[in-house]
N, C-alpha and C. Protein backbone atom coordinates (compact mmCIF):
# COMPACT_ATOMS: atom_id res chain seq x y z
N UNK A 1 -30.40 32.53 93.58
CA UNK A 1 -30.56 31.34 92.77
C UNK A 1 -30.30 31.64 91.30
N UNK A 2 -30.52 32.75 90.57
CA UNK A 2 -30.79 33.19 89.40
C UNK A 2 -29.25 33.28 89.17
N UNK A 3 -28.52 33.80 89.92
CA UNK A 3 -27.46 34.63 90.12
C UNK A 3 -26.42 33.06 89.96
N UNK A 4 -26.57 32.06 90.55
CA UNK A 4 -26.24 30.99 90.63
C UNK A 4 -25.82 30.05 89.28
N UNK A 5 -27.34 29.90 88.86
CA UNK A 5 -27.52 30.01 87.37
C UNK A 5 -26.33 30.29 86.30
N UNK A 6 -26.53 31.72 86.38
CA UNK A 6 -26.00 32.67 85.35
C UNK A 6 -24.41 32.33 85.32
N UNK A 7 -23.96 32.42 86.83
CA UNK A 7 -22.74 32.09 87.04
C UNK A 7 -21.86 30.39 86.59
N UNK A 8 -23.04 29.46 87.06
CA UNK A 8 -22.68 28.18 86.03
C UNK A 8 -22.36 28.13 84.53
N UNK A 9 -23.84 28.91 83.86
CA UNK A 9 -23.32 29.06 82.32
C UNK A 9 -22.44 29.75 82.01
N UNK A 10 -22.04 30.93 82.68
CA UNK A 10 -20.47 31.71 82.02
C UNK A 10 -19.58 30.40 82.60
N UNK A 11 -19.45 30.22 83.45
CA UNK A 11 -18.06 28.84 83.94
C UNK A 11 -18.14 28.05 82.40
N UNK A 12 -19.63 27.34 82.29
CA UNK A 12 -19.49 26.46 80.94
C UNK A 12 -19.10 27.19 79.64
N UNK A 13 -19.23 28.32 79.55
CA UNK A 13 -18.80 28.93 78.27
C UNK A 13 -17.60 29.11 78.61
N UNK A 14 -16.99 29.30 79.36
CA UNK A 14 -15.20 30.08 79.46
C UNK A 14 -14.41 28.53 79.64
N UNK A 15 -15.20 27.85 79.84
CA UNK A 15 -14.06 26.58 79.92
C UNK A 15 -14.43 25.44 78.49
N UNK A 16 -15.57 25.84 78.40
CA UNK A 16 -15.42 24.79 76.56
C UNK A 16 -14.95 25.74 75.54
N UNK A 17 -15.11 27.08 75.74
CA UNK A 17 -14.22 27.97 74.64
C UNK A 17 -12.88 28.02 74.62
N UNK A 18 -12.35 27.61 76.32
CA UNK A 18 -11.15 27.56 76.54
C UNK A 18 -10.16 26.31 76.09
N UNK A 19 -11.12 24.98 75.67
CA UNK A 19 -10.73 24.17 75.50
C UNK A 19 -10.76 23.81 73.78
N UNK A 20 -12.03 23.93 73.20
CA UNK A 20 -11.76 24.07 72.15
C UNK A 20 -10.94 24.28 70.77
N UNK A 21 -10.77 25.15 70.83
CA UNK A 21 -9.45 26.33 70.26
C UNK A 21 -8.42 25.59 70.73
N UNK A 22 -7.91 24.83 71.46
CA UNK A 22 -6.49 24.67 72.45
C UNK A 22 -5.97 23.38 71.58
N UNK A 23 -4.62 24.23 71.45
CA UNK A 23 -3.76 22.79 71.09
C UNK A 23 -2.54 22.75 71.63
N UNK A 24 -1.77 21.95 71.09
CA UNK A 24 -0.28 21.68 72.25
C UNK A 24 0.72 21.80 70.93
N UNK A 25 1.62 22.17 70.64
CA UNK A 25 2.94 22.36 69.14
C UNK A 25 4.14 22.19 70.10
N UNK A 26 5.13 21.50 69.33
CA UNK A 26 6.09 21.29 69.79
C UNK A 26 7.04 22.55 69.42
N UNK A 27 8.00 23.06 70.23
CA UNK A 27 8.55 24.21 69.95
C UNK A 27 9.91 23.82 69.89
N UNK A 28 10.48 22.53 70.56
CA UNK A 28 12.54 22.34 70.52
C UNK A 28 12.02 20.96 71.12
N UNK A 29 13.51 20.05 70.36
CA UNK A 29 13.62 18.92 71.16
C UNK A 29 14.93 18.52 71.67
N UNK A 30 15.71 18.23 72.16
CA UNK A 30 17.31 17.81 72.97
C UNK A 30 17.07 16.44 72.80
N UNK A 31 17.91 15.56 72.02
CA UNK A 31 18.34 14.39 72.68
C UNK A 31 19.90 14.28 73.40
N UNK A 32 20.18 13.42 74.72
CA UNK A 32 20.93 13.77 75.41
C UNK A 32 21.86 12.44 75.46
N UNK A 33 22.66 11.67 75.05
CA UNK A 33 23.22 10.49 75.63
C UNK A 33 24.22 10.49 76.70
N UNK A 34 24.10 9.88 77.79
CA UNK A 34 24.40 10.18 79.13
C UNK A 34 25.57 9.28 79.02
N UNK A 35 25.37 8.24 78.20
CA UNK A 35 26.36 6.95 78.56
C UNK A 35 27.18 6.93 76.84
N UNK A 36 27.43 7.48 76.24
CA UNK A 36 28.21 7.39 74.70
C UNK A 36 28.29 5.79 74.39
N UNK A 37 28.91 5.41 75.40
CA UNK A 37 29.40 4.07 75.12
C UNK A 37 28.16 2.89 75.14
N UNK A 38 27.14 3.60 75.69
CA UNK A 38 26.02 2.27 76.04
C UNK A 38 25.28 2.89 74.09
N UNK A 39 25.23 4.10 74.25
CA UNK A 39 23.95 4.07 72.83
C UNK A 39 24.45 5.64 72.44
N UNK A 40 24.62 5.62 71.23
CA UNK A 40 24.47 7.37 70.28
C UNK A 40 23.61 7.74 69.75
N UNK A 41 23.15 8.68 70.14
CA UNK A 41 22.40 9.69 69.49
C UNK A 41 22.51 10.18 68.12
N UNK A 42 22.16 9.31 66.67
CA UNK A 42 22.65 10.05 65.08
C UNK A 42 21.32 10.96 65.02
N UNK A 43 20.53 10.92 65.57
CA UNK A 43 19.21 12.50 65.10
C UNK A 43 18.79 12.41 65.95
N UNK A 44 18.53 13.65 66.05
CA UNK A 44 17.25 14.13 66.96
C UNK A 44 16.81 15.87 66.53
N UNK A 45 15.52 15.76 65.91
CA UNK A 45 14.99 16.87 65.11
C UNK A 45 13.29 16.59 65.05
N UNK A 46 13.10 17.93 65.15
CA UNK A 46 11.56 18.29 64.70
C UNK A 46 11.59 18.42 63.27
N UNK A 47 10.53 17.97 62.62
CA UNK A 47 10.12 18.13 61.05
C UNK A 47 9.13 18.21 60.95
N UNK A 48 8.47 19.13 59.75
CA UNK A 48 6.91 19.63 59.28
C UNK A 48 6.75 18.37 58.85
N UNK A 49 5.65 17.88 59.02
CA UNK A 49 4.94 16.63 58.69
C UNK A 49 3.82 17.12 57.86
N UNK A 50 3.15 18.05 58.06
CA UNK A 50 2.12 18.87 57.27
C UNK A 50 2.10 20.10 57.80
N UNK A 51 1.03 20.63 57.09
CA UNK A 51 0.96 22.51 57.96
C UNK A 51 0.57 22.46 58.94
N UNK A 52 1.24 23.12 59.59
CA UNK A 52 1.28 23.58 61.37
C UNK A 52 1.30 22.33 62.56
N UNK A 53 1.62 21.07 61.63
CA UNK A 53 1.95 19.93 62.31
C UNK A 53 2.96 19.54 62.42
N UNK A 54 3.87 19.10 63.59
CA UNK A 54 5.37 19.18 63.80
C UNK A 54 5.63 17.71 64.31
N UNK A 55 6.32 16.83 63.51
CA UNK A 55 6.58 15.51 63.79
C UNK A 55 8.13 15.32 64.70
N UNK A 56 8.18 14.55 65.48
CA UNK A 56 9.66 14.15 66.36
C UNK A 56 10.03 13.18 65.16
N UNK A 57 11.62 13.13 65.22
CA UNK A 57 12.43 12.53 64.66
C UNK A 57 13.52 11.76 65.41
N UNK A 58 13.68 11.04 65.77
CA UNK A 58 14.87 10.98 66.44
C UNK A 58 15.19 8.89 66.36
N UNK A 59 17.11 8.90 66.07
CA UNK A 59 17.65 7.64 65.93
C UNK A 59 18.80 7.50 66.88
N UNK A 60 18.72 6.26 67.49
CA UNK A 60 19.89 6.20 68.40
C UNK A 60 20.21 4.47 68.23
N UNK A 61 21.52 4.91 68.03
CA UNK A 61 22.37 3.91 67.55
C UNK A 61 22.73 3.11 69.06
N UNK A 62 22.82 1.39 69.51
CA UNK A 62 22.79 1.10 70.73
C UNK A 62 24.37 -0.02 69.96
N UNK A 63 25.05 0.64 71.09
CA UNK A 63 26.47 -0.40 71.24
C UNK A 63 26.71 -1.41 71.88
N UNK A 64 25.36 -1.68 73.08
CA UNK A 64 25.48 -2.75 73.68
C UNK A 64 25.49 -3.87 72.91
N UNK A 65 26.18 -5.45 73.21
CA UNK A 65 26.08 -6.41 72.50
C UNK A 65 25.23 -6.91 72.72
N UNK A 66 24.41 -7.26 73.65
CA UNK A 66 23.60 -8.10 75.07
C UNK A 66 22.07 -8.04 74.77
N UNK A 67 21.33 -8.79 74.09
CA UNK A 67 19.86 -7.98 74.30
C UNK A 67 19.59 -7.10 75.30
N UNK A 68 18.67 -6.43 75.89
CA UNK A 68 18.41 -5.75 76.45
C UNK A 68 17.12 -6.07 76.97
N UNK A 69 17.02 -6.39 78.38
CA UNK A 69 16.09 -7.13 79.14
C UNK A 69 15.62 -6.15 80.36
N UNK A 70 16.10 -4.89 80.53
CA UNK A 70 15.71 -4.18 81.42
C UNK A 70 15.66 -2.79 81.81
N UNK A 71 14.99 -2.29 81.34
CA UNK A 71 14.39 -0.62 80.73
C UNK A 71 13.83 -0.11 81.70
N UNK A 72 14.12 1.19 82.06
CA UNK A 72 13.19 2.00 82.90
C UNK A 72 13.16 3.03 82.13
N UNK A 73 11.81 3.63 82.52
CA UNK A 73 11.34 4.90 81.68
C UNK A 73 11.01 6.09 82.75
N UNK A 74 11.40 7.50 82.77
CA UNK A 74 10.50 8.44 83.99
C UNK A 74 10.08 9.71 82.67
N UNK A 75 8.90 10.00 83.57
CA UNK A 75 8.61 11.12 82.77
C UNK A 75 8.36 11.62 83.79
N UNK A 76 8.78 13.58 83.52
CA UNK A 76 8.87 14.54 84.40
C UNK A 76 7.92 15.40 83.25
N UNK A 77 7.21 16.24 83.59
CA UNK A 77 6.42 17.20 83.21
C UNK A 77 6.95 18.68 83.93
N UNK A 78 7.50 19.42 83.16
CA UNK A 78 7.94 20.74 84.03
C UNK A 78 7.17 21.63 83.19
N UNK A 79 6.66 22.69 84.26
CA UNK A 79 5.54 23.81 83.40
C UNK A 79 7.06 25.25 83.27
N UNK A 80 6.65 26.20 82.51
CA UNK A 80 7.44 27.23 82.50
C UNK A 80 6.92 28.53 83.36
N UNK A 81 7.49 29.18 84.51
CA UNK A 81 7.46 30.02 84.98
C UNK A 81 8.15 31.12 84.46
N UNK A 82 9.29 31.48 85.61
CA UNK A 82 10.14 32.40 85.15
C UNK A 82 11.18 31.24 84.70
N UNK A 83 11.09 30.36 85.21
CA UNK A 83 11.88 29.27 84.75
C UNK A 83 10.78 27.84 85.04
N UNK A 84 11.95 26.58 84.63
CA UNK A 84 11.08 25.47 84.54
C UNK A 84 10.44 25.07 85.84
N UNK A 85 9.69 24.05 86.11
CA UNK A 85 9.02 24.05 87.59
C UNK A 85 8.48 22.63 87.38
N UNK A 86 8.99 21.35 88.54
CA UNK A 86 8.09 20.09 87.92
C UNK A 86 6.70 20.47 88.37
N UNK A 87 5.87 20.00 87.53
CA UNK A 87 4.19 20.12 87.20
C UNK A 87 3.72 18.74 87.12
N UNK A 88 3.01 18.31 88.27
CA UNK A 88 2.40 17.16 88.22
C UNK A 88 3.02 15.84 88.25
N UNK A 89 3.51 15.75 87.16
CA UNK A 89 4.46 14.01 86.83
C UNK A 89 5.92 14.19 87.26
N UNK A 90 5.96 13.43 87.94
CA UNK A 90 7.52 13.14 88.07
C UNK A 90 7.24 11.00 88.49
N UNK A 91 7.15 10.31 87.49
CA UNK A 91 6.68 8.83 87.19
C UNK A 91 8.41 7.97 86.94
N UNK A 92 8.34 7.06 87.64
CA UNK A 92 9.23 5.86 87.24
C UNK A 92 8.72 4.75 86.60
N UNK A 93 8.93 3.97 85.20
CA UNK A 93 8.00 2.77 85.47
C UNK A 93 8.99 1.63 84.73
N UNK A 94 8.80 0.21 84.92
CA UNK A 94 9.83 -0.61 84.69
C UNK A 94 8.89 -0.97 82.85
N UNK A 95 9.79 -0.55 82.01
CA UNK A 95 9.37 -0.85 80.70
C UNK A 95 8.91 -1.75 79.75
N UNK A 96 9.57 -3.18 80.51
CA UNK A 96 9.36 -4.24 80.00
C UNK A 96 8.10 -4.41 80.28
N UNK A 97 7.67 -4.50 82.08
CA UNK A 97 6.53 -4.95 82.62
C UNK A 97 5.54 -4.10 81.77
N UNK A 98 5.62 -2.85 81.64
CA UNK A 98 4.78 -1.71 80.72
C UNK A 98 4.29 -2.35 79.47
N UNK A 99 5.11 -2.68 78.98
CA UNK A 99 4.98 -3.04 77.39
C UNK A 99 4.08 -4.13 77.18
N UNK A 100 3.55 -5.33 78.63
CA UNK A 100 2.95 -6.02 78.50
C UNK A 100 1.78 -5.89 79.07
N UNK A 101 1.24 -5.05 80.09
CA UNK A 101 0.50 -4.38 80.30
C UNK A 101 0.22 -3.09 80.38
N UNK A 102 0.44 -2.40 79.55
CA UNK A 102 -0.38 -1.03 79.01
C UNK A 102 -1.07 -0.11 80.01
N UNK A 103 -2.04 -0.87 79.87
CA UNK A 103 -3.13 0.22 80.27
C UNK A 103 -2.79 0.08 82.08
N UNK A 104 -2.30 -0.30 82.40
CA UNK A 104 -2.10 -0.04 83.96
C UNK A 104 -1.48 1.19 84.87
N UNK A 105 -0.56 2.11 83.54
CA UNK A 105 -0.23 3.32 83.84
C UNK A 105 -0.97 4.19 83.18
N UNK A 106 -1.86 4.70 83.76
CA UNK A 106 -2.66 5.96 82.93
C UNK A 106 -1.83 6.53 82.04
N UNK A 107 -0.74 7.46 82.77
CA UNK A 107 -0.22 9.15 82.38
C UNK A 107 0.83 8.01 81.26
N UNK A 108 1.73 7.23 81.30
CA UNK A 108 2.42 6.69 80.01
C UNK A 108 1.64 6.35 79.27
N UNK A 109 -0.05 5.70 79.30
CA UNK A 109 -1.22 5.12 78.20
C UNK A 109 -1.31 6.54 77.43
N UNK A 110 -1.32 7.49 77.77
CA UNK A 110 -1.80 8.39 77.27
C UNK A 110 -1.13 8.93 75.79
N UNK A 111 0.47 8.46 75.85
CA UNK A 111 1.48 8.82 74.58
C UNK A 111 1.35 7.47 74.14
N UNK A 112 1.03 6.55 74.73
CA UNK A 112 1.32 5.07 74.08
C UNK A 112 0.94 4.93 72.33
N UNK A 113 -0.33 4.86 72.05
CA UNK A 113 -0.69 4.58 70.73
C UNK A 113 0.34 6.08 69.86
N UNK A 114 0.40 7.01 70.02
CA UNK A 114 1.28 8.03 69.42
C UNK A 114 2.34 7.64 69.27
N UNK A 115 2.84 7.00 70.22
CA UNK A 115 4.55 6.76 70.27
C UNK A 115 4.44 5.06 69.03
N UNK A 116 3.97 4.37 69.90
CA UNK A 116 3.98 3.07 69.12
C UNK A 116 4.12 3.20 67.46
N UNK A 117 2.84 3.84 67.41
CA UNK A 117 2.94 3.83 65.39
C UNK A 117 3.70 4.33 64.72
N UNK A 118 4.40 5.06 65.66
CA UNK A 118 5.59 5.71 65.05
C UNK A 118 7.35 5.17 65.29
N UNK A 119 7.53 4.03 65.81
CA UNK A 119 8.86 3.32 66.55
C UNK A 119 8.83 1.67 66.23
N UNK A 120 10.34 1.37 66.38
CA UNK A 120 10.06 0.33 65.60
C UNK A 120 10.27 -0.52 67.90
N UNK A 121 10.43 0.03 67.86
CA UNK A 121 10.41 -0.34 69.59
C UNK A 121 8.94 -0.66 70.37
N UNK A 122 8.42 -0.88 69.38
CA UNK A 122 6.94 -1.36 69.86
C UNK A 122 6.80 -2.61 70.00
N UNK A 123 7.21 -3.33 70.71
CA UNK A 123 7.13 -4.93 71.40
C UNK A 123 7.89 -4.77 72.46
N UNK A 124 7.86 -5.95 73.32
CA UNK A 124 8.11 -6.25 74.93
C UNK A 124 9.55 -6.65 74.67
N UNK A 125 9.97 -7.10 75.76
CA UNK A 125 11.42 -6.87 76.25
C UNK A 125 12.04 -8.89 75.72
N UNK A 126 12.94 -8.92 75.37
CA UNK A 126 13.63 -7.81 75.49
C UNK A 126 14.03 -7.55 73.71
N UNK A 127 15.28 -6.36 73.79
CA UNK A 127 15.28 -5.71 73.00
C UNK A 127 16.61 -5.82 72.10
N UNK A 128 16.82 -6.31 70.87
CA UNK A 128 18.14 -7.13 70.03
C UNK A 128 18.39 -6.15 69.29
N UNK A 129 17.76 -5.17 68.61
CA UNK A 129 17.60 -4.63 67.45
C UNK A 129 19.08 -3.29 67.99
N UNK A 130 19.71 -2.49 67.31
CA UNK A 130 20.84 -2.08 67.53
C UNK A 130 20.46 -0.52 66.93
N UNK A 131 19.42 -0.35 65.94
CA UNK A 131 19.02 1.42 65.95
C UNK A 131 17.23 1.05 66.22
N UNK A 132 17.18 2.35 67.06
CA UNK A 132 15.92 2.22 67.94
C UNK A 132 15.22 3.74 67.22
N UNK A 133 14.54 3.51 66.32
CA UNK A 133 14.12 5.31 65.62
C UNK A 133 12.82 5.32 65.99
N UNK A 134 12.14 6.87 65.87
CA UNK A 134 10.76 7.23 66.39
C UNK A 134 10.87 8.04 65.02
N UNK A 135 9.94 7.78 63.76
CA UNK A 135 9.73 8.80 62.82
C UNK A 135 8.20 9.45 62.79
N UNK A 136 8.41 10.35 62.21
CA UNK A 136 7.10 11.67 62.15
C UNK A 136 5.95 11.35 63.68
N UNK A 137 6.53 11.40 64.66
CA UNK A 137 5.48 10.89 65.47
C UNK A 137 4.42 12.63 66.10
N UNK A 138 3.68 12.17 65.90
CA UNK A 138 2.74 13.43 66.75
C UNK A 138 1.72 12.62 67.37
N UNK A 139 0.96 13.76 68.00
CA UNK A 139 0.06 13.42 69.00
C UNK A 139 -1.14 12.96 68.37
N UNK A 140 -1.74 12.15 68.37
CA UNK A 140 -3.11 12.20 67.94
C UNK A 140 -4.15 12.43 68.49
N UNK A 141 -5.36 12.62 68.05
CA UNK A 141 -6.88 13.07 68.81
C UNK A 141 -7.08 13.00 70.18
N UNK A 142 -6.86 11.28 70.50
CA UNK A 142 -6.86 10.70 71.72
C UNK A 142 -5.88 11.21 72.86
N UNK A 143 -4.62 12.02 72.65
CA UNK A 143 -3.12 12.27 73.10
C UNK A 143 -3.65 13.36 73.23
N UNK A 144 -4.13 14.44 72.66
CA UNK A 144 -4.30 15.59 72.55
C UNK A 144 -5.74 15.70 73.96
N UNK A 145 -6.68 15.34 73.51
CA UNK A 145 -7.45 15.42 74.46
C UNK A 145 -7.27 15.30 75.72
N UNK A 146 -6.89 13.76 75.95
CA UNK A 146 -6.27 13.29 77.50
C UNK A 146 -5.05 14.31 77.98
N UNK A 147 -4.15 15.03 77.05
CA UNK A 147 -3.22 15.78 77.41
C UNK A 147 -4.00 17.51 77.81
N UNK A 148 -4.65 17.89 76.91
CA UNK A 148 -5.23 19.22 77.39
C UNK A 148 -6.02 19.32 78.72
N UNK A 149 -6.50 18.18 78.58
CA UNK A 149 -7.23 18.13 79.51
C UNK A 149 -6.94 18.22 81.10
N UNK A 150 -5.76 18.38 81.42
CA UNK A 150 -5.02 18.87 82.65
C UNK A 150 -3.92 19.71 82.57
N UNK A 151 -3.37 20.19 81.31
CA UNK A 151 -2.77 21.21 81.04
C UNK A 151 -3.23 22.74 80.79
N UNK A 152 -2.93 23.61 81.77
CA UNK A 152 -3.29 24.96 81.78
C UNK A 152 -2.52 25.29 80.18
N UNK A 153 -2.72 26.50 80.19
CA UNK A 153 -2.43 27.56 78.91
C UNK A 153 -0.85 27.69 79.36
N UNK A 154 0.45 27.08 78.56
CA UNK A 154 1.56 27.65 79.19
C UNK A 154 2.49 26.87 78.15
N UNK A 155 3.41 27.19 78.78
CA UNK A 155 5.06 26.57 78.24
C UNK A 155 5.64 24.95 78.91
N UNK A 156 6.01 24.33 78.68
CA UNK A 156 6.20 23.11 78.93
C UNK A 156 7.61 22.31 78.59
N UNK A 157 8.18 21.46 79.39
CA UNK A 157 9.13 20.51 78.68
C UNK A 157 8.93 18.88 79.49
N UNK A 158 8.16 18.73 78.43
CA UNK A 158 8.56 16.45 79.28
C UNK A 158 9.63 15.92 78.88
N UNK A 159 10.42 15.74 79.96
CA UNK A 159 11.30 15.21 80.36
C UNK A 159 11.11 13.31 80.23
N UNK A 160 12.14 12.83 79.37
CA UNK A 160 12.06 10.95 79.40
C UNK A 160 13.15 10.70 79.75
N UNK A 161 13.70 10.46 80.47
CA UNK A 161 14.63 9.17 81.24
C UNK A 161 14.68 7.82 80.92
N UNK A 162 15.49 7.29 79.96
CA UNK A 162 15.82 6.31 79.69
C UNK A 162 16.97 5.78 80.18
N UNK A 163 16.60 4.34 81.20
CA UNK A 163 17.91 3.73 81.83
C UNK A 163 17.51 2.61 80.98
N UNK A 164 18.98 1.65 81.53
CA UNK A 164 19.33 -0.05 81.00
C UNK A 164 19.85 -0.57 82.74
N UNK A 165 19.59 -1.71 82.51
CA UNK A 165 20.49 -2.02 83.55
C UNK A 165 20.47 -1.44 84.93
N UNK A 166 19.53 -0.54 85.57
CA UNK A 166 19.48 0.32 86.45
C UNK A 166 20.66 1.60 86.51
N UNK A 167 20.57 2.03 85.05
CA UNK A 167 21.95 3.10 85.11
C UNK A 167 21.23 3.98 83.98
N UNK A 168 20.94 5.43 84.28
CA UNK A 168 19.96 6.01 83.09
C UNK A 168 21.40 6.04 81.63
N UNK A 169 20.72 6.03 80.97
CA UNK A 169 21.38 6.14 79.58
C UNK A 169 21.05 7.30 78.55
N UNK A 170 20.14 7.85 78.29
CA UNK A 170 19.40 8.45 77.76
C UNK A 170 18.49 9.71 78.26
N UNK A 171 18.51 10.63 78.07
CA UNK A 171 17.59 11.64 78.53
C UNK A 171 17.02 12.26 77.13
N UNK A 172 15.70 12.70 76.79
CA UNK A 172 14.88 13.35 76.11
C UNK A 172 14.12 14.62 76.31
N UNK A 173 14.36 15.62 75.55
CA UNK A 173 13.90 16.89 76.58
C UNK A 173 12.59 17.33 75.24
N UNK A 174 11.42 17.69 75.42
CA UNK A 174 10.27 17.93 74.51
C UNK A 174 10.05 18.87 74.75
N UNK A 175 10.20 20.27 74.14
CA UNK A 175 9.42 21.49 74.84
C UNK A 175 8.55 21.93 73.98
N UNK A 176 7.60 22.32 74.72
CA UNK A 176 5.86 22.57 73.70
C UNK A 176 5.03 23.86 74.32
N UNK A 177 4.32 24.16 73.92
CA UNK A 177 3.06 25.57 74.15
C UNK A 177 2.45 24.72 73.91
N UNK A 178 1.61 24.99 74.80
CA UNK A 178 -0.26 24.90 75.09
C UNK A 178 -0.87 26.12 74.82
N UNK A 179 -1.69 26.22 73.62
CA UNK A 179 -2.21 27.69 73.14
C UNK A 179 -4.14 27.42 73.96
């Protein structure tokens, strides 16, 4: 019983010390345009936003004439082995419907308020506007927590899939450490 004990409180010390200390830094980002002709890619870059805080940058220029009434989004989560490995998420979700109800996808709620304050792509479908930018965006408190909180100690890249039309257009590659 004693033995029992003892063994609970080391578990609670090795996993709130483990968590504590822990943060997530972005290490490289890829933007990818699959379709040239549907949308271009003019940036895509990491920038110091403050010390040891690393903001996404990224603008993509859209050539379609047509509003844009039909978005899909996937996120893939790949952990790093000897190489990449999907980890957990591999998610499809229809964007528009997203944008009007939120909170119905956990694992996308979780970047939502991060992404939003930082994009001018924060309203529902559909979509007129012709450059679509994400400036200084990082994770905040809420992002960070919900994110550590099922991420082991490792190497990482989330993967975003951006289609139109049921045809992907867009790919986003994020690669990060979990310290």
């Amino acid at each position: 019983m004693k033995f029992l004990a003892i063994t609970n409180v080391f578990l609670t010390i090795i996993l709130f010390s483990s968590t504590l200390g822990a943060h997530f830094r972005f290490t490289n980002f890829k933007c990818i345009s699959l379709d040239p002709e549907f949308a271009v890619v003019k940036e895509c870059i990491l920038k110091m936003v403050r010390r040891s805080v690393v903001g996404i940058n990224f603008h993509i220029a859209i050539k379609y004439s047509q509003p844009i009434n039909k978005i899909e989004f996937n996120l893939s989560i790949f952990r790093k082995s000897n190489m990449y490995r999907l980890f957990l998420v591999n998610h499809t979700i229809d964007f528009c419907y997203y944008m009007r109800r939120p909170e119905q996808y956990p694992i996308f709620y979780m970047f939502h308020d991060s992404l939003m304050a930082a994009t001018n792509a924060n309203h529902s479908c559909p979509y007129t506007e012709k450059d679509i930018y994400v400036k200084k965006m990082t994770f905040n408190d809420k992002t960070l927590k919900d994110l550590l909180s099922f991420l082991p100690v490792g190497e990482y890249k989330l993967v975003v899939s951006v289609g139109a039309f049921g045809v992907w257009r867009l790919q986003v590659n994020l690669f990060g450490v979990r310290d």
